[in-house]
Protein backbone atom coordinates (compact mmCIF):
# COMPACT_ATOMS: atom_id res chain seq x y z
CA UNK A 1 0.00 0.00 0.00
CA UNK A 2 1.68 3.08 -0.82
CA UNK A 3 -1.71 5.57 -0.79
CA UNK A 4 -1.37 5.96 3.30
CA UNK A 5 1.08 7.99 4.71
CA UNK A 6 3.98 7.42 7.11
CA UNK A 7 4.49 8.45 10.41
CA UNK A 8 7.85 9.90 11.90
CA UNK A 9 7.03 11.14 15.02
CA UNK A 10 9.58 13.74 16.85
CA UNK A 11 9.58 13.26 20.52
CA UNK A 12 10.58 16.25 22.64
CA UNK A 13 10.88 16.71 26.07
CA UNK A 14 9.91 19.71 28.17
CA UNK A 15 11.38 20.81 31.45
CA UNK A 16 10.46 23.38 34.32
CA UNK A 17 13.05 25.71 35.09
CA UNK A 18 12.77 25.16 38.31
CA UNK A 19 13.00 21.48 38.18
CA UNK A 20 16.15 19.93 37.11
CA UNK A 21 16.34 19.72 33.43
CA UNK A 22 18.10 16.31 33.64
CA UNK A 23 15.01 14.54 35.06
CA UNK A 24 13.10 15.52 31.80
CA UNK A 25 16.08 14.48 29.46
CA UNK A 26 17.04 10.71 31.70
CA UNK A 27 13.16 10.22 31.43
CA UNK A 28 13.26 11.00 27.70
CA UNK A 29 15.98 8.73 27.41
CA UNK A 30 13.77 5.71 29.39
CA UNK A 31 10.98 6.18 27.12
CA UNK A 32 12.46 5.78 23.61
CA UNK A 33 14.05 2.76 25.26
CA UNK A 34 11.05 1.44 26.08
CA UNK A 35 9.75 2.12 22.90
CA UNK A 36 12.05 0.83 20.64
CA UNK A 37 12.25 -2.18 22.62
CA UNK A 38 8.32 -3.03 22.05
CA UNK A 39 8.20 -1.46 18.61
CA UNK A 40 9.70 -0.26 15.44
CA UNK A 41 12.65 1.88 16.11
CA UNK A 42 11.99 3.87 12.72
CA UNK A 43 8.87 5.47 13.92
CA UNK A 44 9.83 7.93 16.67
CA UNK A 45 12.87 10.59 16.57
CA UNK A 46 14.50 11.46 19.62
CA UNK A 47 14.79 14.90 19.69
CA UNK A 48 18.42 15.86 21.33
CA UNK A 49 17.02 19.75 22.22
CA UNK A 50 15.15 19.88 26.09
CA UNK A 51 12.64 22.93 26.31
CA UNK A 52 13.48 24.97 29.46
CA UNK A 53 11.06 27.75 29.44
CA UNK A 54 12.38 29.20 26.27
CA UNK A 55 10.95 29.99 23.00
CA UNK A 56 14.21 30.62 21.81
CA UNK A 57 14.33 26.23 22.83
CA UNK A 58 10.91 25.75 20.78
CA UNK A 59 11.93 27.25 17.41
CA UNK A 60 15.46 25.28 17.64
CA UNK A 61 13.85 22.06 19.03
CA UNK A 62 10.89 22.39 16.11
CA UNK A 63 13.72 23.52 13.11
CA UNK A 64 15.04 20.35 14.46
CA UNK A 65 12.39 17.56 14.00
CA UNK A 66 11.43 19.31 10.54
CA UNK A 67 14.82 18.79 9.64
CA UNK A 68 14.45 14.79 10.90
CA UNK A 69 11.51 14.90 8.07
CA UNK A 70 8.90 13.90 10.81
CA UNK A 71 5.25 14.70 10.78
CA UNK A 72 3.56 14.13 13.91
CA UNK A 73 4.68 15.53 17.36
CA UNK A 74 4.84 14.11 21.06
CA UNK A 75 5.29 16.71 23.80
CA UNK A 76 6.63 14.78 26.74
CA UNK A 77 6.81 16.78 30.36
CA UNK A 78 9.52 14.72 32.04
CA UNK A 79 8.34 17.29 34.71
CA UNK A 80 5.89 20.42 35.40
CA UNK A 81 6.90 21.61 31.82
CA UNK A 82 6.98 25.32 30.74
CA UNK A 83 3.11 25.57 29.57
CA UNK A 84 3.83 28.75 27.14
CA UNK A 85 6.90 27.54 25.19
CA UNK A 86 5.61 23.63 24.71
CA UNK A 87 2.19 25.33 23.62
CA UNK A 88 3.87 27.32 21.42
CA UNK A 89 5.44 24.32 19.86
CA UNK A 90 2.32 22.54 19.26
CA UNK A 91 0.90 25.75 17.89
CA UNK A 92 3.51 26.08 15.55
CA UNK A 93 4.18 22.80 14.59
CA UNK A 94 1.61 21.87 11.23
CA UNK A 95 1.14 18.12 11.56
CA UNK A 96 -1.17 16.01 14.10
CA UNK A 97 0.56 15.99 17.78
CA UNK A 98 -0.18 14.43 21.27
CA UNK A 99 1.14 15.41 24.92
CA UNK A 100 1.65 13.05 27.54
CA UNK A 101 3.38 13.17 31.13
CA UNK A 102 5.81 11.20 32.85
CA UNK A 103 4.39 9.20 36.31
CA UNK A 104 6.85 10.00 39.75
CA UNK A 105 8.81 6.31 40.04
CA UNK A 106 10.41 5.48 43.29
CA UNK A 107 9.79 6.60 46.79
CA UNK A 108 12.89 6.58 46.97
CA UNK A 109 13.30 9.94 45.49
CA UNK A 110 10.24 12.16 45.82
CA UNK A 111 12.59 15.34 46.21
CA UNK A 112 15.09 16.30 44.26
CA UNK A 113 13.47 13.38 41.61
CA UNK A 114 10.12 14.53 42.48
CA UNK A 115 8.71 16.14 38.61
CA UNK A 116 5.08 17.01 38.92
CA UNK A 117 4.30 16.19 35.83
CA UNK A 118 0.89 15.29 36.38
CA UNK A 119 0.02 18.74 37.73
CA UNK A 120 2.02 20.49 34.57
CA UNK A 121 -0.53 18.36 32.26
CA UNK A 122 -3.46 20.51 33.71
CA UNK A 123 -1.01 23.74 32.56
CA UNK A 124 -0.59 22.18 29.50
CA UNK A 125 -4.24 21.40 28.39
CA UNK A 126 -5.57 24.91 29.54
CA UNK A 127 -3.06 26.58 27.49
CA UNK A 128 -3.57 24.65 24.24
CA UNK A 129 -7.67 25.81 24.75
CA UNK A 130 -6.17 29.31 25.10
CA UNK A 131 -4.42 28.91 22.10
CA UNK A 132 -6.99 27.15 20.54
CA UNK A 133 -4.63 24.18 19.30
CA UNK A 134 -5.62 20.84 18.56
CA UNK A 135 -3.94 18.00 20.49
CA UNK A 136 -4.19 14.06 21.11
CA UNK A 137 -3.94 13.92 25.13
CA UNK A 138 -4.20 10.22 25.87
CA UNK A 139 -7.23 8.69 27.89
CA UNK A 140 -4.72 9.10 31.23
CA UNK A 141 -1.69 10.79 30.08
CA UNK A 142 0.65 10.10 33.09
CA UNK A 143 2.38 7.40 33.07
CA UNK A 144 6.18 5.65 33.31
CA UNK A 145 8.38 4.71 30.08
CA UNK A 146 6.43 1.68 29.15
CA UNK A 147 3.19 3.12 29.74
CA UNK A 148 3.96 6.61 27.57
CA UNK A 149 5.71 4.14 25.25
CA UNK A 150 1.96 2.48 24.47
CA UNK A 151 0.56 6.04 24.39
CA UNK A 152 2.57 6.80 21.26
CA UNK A 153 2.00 4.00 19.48
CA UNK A 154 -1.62 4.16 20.35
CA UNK A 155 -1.85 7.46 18.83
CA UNK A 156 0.23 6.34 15.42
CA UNK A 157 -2.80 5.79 13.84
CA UNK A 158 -4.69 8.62 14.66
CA UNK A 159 -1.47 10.96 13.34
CA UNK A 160 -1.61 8.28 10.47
CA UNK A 161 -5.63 9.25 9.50
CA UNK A 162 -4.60 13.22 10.38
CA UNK A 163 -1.53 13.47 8.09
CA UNK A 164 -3.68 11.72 5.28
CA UNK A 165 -6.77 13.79 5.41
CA UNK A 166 -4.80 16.98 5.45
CA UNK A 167 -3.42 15.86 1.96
CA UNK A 168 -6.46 13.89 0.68
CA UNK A 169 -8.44 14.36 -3.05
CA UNK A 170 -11.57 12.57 -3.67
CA UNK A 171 -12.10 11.97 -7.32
CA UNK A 172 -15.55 11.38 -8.35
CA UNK A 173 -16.31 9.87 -11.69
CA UNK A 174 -18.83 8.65 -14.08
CA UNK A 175 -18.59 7.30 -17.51
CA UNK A 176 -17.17 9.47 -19.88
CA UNK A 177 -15.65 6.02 -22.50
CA UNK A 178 -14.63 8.64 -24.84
CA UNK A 179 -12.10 9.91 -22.94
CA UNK A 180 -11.45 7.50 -20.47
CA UNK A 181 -9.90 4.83 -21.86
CA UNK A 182 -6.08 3.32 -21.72
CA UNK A 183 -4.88 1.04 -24.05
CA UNK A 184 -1.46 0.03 -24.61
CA UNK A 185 1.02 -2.68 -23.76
CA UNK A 186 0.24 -3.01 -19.97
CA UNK A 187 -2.86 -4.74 -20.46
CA UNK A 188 -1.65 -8.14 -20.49
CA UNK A 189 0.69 -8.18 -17.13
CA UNK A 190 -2.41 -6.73 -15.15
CA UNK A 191 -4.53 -9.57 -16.50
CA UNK A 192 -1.86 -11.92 -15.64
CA UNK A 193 -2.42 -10.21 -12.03
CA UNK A 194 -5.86 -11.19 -12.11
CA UNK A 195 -5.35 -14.39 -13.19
CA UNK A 196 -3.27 -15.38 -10.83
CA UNK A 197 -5.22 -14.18 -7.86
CA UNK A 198 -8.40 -15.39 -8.67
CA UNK A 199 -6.83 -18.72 -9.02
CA UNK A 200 -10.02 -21.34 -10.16
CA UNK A 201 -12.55 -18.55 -9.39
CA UNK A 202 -11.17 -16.92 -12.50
CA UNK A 203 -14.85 -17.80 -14.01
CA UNK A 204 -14.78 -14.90 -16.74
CA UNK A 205 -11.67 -14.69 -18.22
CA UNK A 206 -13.14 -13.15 -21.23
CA UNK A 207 -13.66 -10.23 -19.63
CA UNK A 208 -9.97 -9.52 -18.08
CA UNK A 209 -8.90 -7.51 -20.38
CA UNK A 210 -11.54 -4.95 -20.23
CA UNK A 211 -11.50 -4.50 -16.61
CA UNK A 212 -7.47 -4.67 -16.71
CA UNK A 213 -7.81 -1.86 -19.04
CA UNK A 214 -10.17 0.16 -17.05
CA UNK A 215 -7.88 -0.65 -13.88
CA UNK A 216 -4.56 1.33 -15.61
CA UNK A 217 -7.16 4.02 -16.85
CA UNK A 218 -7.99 5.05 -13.51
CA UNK A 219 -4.50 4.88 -11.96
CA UNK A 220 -3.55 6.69 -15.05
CA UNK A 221 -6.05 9.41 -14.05
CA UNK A 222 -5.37 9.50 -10.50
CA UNK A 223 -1.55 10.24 -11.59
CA UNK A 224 -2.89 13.19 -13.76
CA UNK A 225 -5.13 14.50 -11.15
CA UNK A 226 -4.12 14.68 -8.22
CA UNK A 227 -2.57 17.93 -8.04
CA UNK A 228 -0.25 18.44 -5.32
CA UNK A 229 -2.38 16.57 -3.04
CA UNK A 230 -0.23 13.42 -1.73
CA UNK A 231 -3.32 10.72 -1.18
CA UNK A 232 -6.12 9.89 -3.52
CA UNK A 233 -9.55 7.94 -2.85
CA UNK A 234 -12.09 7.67 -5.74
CA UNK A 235 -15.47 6.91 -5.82
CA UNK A 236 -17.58 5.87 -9.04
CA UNK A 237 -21.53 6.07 -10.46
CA UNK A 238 -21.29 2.34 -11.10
CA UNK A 239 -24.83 1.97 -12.28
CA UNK A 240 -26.94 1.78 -14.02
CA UNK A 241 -25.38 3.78 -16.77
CA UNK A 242 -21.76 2.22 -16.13
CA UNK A 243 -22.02 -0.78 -17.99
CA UNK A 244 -23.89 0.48 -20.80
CA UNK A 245 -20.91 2.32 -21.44
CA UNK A 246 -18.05 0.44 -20.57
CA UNK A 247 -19.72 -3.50 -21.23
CA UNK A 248 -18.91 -4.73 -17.54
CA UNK A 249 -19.33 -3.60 -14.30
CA UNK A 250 -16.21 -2.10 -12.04
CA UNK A 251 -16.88 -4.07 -8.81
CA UNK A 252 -13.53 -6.58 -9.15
CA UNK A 253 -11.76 -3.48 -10.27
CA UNK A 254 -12.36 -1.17 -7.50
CA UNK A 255 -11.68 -4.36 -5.42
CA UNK A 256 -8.23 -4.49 -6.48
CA UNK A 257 -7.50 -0.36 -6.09
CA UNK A 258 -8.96 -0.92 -2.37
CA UNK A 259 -6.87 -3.34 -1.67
CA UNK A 260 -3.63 -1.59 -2.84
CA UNK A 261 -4.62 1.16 -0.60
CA UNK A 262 -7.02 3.10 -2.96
CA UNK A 263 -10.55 2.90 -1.53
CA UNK A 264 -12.94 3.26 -4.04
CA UNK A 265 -16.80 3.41 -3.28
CA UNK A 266 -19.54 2.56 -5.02
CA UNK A 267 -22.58 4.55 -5.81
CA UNK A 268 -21.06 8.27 -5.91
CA UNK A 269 -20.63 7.40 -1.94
CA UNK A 270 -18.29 10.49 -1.33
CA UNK A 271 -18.14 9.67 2.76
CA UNK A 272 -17.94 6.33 1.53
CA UNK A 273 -14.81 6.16 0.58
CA UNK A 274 -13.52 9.15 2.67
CA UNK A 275 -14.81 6.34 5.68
CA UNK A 276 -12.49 3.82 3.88
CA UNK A 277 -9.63 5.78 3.79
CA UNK A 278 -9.60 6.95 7.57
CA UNK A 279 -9.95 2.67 7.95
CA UNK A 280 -7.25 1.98 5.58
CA UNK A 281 -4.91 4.38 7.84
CA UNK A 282 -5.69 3.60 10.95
CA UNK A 283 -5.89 0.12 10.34
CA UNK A 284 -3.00 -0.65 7.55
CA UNK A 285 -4.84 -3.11 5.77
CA UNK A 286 -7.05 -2.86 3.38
CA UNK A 287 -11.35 -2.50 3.62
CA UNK A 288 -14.54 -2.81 2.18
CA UNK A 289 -17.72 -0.96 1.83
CA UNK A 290 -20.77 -2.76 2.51
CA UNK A 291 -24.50 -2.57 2.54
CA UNK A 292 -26.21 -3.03 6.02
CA UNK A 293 -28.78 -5.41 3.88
CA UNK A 294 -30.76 -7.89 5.04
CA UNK A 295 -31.40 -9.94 8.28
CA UNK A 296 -30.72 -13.58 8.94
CA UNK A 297 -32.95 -16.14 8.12
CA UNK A 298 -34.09 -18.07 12.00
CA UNK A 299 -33.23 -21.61 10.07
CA UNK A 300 -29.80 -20.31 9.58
CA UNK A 301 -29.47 -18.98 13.00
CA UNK A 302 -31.33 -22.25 14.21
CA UNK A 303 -28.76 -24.08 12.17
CA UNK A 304 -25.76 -23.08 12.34
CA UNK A 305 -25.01 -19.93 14.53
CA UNK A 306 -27.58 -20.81 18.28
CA UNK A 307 -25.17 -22.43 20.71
CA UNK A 308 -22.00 -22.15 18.64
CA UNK A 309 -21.81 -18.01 18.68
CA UNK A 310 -22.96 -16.31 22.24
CA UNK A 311 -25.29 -14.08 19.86
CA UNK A 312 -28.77 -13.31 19.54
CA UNK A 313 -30.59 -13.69 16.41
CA UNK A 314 -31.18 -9.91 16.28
CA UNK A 315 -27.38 -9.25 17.22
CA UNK A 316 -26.81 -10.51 13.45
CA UNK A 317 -26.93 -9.35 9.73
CA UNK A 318 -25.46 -9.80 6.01
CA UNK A 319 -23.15 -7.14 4.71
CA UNK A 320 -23.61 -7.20 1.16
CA UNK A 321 -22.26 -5.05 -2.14
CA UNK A 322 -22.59 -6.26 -5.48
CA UNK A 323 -18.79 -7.25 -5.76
CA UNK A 324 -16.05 -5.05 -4.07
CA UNK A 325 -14.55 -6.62 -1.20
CA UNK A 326 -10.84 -7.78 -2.18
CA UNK A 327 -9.90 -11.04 -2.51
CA UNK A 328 -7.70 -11.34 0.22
CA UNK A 329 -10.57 -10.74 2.94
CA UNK A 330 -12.85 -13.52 1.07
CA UNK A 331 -13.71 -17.38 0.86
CA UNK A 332 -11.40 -19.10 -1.05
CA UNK A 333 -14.48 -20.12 -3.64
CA UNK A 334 -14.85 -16.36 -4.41
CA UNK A 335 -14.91 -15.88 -8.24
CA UNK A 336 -15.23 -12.81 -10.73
CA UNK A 337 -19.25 -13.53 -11.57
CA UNK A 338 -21.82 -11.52 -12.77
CA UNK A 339 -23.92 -8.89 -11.16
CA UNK A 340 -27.32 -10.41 -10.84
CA UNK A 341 -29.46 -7.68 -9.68
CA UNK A 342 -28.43 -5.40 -12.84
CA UNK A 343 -28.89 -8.53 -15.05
CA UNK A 344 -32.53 -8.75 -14.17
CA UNK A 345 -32.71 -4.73 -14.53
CA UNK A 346 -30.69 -3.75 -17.32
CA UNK A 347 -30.27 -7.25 -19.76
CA UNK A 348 -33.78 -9.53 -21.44
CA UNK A 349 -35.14 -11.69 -19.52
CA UNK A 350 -33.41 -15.53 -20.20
CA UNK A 351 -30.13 -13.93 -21.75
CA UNK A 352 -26.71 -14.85 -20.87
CA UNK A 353 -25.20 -12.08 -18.89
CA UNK A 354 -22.82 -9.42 -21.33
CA UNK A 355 -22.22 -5.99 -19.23
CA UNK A 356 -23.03 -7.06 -15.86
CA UNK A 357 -20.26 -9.23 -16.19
CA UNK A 358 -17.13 -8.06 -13.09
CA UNK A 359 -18.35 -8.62 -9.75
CA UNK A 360 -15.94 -10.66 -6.85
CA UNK A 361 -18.23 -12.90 -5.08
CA UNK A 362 -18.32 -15.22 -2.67
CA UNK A 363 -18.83 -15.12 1.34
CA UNK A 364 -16.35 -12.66 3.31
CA UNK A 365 -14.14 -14.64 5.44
CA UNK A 366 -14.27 -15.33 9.27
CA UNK A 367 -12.75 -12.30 10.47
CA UNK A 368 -12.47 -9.49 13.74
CA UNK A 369 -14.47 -6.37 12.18
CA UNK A 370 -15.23 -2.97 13.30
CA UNK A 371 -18.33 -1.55 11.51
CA UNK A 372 -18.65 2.47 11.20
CA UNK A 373 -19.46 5.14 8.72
CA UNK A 374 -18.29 9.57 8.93
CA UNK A 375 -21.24 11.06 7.50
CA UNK A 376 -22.69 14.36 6.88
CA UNK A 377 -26.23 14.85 8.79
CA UNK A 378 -29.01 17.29 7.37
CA UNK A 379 -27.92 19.93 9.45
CA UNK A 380 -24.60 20.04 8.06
CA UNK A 381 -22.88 18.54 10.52
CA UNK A 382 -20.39 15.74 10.55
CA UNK A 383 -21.51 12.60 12.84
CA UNK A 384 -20.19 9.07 13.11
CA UNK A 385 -20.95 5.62 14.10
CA UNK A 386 -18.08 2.53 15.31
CA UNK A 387 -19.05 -0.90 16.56
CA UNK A 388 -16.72 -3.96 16.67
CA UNK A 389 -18.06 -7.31 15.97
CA UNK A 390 -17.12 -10.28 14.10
CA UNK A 391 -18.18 -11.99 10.21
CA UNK A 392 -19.00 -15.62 11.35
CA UNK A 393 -17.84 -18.60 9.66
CA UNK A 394 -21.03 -19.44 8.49
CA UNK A 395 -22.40 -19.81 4.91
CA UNK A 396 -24.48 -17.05 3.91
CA UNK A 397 -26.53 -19.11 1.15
CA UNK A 398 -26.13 -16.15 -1.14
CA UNK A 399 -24.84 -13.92 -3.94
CA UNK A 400 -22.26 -11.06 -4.00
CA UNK A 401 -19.71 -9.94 -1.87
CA UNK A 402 -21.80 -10.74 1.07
CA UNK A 403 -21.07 -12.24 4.94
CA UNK A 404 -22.72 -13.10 8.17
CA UNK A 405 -22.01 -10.05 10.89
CA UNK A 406 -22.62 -10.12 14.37
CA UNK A 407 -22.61 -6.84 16.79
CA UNK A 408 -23.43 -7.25 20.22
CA UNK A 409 -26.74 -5.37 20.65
CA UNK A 410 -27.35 -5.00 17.04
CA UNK A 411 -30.78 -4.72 17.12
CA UNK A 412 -30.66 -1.38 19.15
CA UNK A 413 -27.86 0.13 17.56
CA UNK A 414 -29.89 -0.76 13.87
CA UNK A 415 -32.66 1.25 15.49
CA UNK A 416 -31.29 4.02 17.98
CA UNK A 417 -28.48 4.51 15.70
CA UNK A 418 -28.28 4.26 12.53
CA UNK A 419 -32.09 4.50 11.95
CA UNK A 420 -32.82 6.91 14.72
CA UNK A 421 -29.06 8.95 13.33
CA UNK A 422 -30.24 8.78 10.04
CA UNK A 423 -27.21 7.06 8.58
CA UNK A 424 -27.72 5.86 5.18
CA UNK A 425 -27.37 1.96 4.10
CA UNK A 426 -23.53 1.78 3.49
CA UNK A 427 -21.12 1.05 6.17
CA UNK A 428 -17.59 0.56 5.91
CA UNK A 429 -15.66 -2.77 7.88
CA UNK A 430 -12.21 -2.64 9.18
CA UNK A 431 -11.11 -6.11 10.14
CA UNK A 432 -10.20 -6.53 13.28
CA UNK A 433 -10.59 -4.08 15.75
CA UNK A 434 -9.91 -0.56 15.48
CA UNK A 435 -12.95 1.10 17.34
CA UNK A 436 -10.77 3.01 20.02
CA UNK A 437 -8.23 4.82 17.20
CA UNK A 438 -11.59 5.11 14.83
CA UNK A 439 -13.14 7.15 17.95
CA UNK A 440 -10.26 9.29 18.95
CA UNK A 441 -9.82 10.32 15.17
CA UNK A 442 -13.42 11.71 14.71
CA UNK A 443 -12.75 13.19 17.99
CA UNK A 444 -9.69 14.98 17.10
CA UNK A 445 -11.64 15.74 14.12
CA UNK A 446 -13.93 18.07 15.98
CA UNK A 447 -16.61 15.96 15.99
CA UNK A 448 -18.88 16.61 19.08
CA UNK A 449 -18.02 13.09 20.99
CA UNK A 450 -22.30 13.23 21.56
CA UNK A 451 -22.78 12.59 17.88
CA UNK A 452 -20.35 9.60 17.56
C-alpha cells in the first residue's frame, strides 16, 4: 500500500526551570528505550534539544524535528513543563501531535526526583484551549516509560488518518468512454495479475482484459489528477449507466485499487470512501464498503449460529455489495461472476449475462471487524458511528460480496443509531478491531463526541 502515509514522530521533552532539566532528558531517554524495545525503532525521533522555558528552545527544538523529516509531534513533560513555550510548539508545529506526562517512580526519590508532571498536564491542556490548538492527550496521560511508550504507538494511527486527510483528493467519476480509456502494452501483465489471484474462481476470463484496461485508466487518471495533493480515494456512479458504457461492471476493479490502498466506493458514496480511507490508515490493511442489507434467516441462525456463537438472532446481519470486497478478505471459492441484480434490470429476460459481467463474489471470510461510517447529517454537521463485531464462519446461502455479521446489541444500535441517526445503508468494515483509534480520530476531528 503506498496511498497511506507514514508516520515519523519527533519526541521532545519539556522541562520546568525550576526542576532539574536532567530529570526531563534521563526520562526522555527511558521512554524511547522502552519504545524501541516493544516497537519499530523507525517510527519515533529522539529529539536531542530539552525545552526549558524558552521559546528561543521551541523554534530550535521544532527547526530540528522538521529537519528529521517527521510529521507528527509528542510533547513529553519529564516534569511540570513550561506551559507557554511547549504550547507554542504545538501551535507552531503543522502536523497532528499528542502530549503526555511522565508518572513520579520510586519513593525513593520524591525530592530532588520529584517532577510534577501530572500537575504540569493541567497547565498544558488549559493553554492549548487558550491557544486554541488541537492536540491528542491520551485517555490518562501520566504514566512511566512503558506506559507513555503504548501512548505513542496508540496514537500512530490517529497521526496516520490526520496526516492523510490533510493531503487527501476525492475523485468522483462517471462514464465518460470517450475519454477514459487506456490502451497500450500493460494490459496483459495486469490480466496476468488477475489471473493469478483469482486462481479457479477466475470464471470470466473473457472479460480480463476490459477491466485490466479500465484498472490502468484510472491509476492513469489519479496520476494526472491529483494535483499536489499526496493521497487519492475515488469513488464511481457504477450503475446503471456504467455498464452500458463500458460493457462490464467495475466491482472486481475497485476491489483491487482498495486493496492496494485506494478505496474506491460505489454509488457516488463520497463519505464512503472518505470512511475507507480513515480505515485503511488507521488500520493498515485494506477495507470494504458494505450494505447493512438484510437480516438472517431463524433456520440459519437455528442451524448453524444458536449455541456455537454467544449471539442473539437480532445481534446478526449480512453485509452485502454487489462485488467489491478484495480477494484477500474472502472465501477461497470467491470468483469474478456476474452482477445479478443489474442482469434482471438492465439485460432480457433468459439472456446470458454481457455488461453485468465483473463482480468478486463469494462469502467474506471469518474475520475481527469494526463496523462504522463519517457522514454528513441534514444539518450540516459531521456525525459518526463505530461498533466492533465479528463476520461468522457461516455460509451465507447467497450472492455477491456478502457475509454473516454479528454486533453485540445490534438490534438497538440498527434502530437508535443508525435508523434513529439517520445514517444511510452503506457502512464501511475494518477487520479486526480498530474502534478506540476510529473514535479518537473523529474526535480529534472536531466531531462533538455526543454525535459519535
Amino acid at each position: 500500500m503506498n496511498n497511506i502515509p507514514v508516520v515519523k514522530l519527533g519526541l521532545i521533552a519539556v522541562s520546568r526551570d525550576c526542576f532539574p532539566e536532567s530529570l526531563s532528558v534521563n526520562r526522555r531517554k527511558a521512554l524511547v528505550e522502552a519504545y524501541t524495545k516493544k516497537y519499530d525503532a523507525a517510527d519515533i525521533y529522539e529529539c536531542p534539544i530539552c525545552i526549558v522555558e524558552s521559546e528561543i528552545h521551541m523554534v530550535q527544538a521544532l527547526e530540528d524535528i522538521k529537519k528529521a523529516g517527521c510529521n507528527a509531534l509528542c510533547v513529553y513533560l519529564g516534569n511540570f513543563g513550561p506551559e507557554i513555550s511547549e504550547t507554542l510548539l504545538a501551535k507552531h508545529f503543522e502536523g497532528p501531535k499528542m502530549f503526555c506526562a511522565a508518572a513520579e517512580e520510586t519513593q525513593d526519590n520524591l525530592i530532588q526526583g520529584r517532577g510534577d508532571a501530572y500537575c504540569g498536564m493541567l497547565n498544558a491542556s488549559y493553554n492549548l484551549q487558550l491557544r486554541n490548538v488541537k492536540a491528542y492527550i491520551p485517555e490518562y496521560p501520566v504514566g512511566d516509560a512503558e506506559d507513555c511508550a503504548d501512548m505513542i504507538h496508540d496514537f500512530l494511527p490517529i497521526a496516520r488518518a490526520v496526516e492523510g486527510l490533510s493531503n487527501l483528493k476525492i475523485i468522483s467519476f462517471g462514464p465518460r468512454p470517450t475519454n477514459f480509456l487506456a490502451g497500450d502494452e500493460r494490459i496483459p501483465a495486469i490480466v496476468k495479475e488477475m489471473e493469478e489471484e483469482l486462481g479457479a474462481g477466475n470464471k470470466k476470463p473473457e472479460i480480463l482484459a476490459k477491466l485490466a484496461q479500465y484498472e490502468l485508466t484510472l491509476k492513469d487518471w489519479v496520476e494526472a489528477h491529483r494535483g499536489y495533493r499526496k493521497y487519492v480515494t475515488l469513488t464511481g456512479k457504477c450503475w446503471p449507466a456504467f455498464q452500458t458504457q463500458f460493457g462490464f461492471v467495475p466491482c472486481y476493479v475497485n476491489s483491487r485499487l482498495t486493496a492496494q490502498g485506494i478505496p474506491v466506493s460505489c454509488e457516488v458514496d463520497i463519505y464512503g470512501t472518505l470512511s475507507e480511507f480513515i480505515g485503511t490508515v488507521v488500520s493498515q490493511d485494506t477495507v470494504t464498503l458494505l450494505d447493512i442489507n438484510n437480516s438472517v434467516p431463524q433456520y440459519i441462525y437455528d442451524e448453524d449460529i444458536k449455541g456455537k456463537y454467544d449471539y442473539k438472532l437480532t445481534d446478526t446481519f449480512m453485509g452485502f455489495h454487489c462485488g467489491n470486497t478484495p480477494a484477500c478478505k474472502m472465501c477461497d471459492s470467491r470468483a469474478v461472476k456476474y452482477q445479478l441484480i443489474q442482469h434482471r434490470l438492465l439485460e432480457p429476460e433468459g439472456s446470458e449475462p454481457d455488461f453485468t459481467r465483473g463482480t468478486l463474489e463469494g462469502d467474506i471470510a471469518a474475520s475481527d471487524i469494526t463496523f462504522y461510517r463519517l457522514q454528513c447529517n441534514s444539518e450540516g454537521e459531521l456525525v459518526s458511528y463505530v461498533a466492533e463485531g465479528e463476520v461468522l464462519d457461516v455460509p451465507t446461502r447467497s450472492f455477491g460480496g456478502i457475509g454473516i455479521f454479528a454486533i453485540k446489541e445490534m438490534g438497538r444500535f440498527y434502530r437508535h443509531v443508525l435508523i434513529e441517526g439517520n445514517y444511510p445503508h452503506h457502512g464501511a468494515v475494518m477487520f479486526g478491531h480498530y474502534g478506540k483509534a476510529f473514535y479518537e480520530v473523529v474526535k480529534f476531528l472536531g466531531l462533538d463526541v455526543k454525535k459519535i
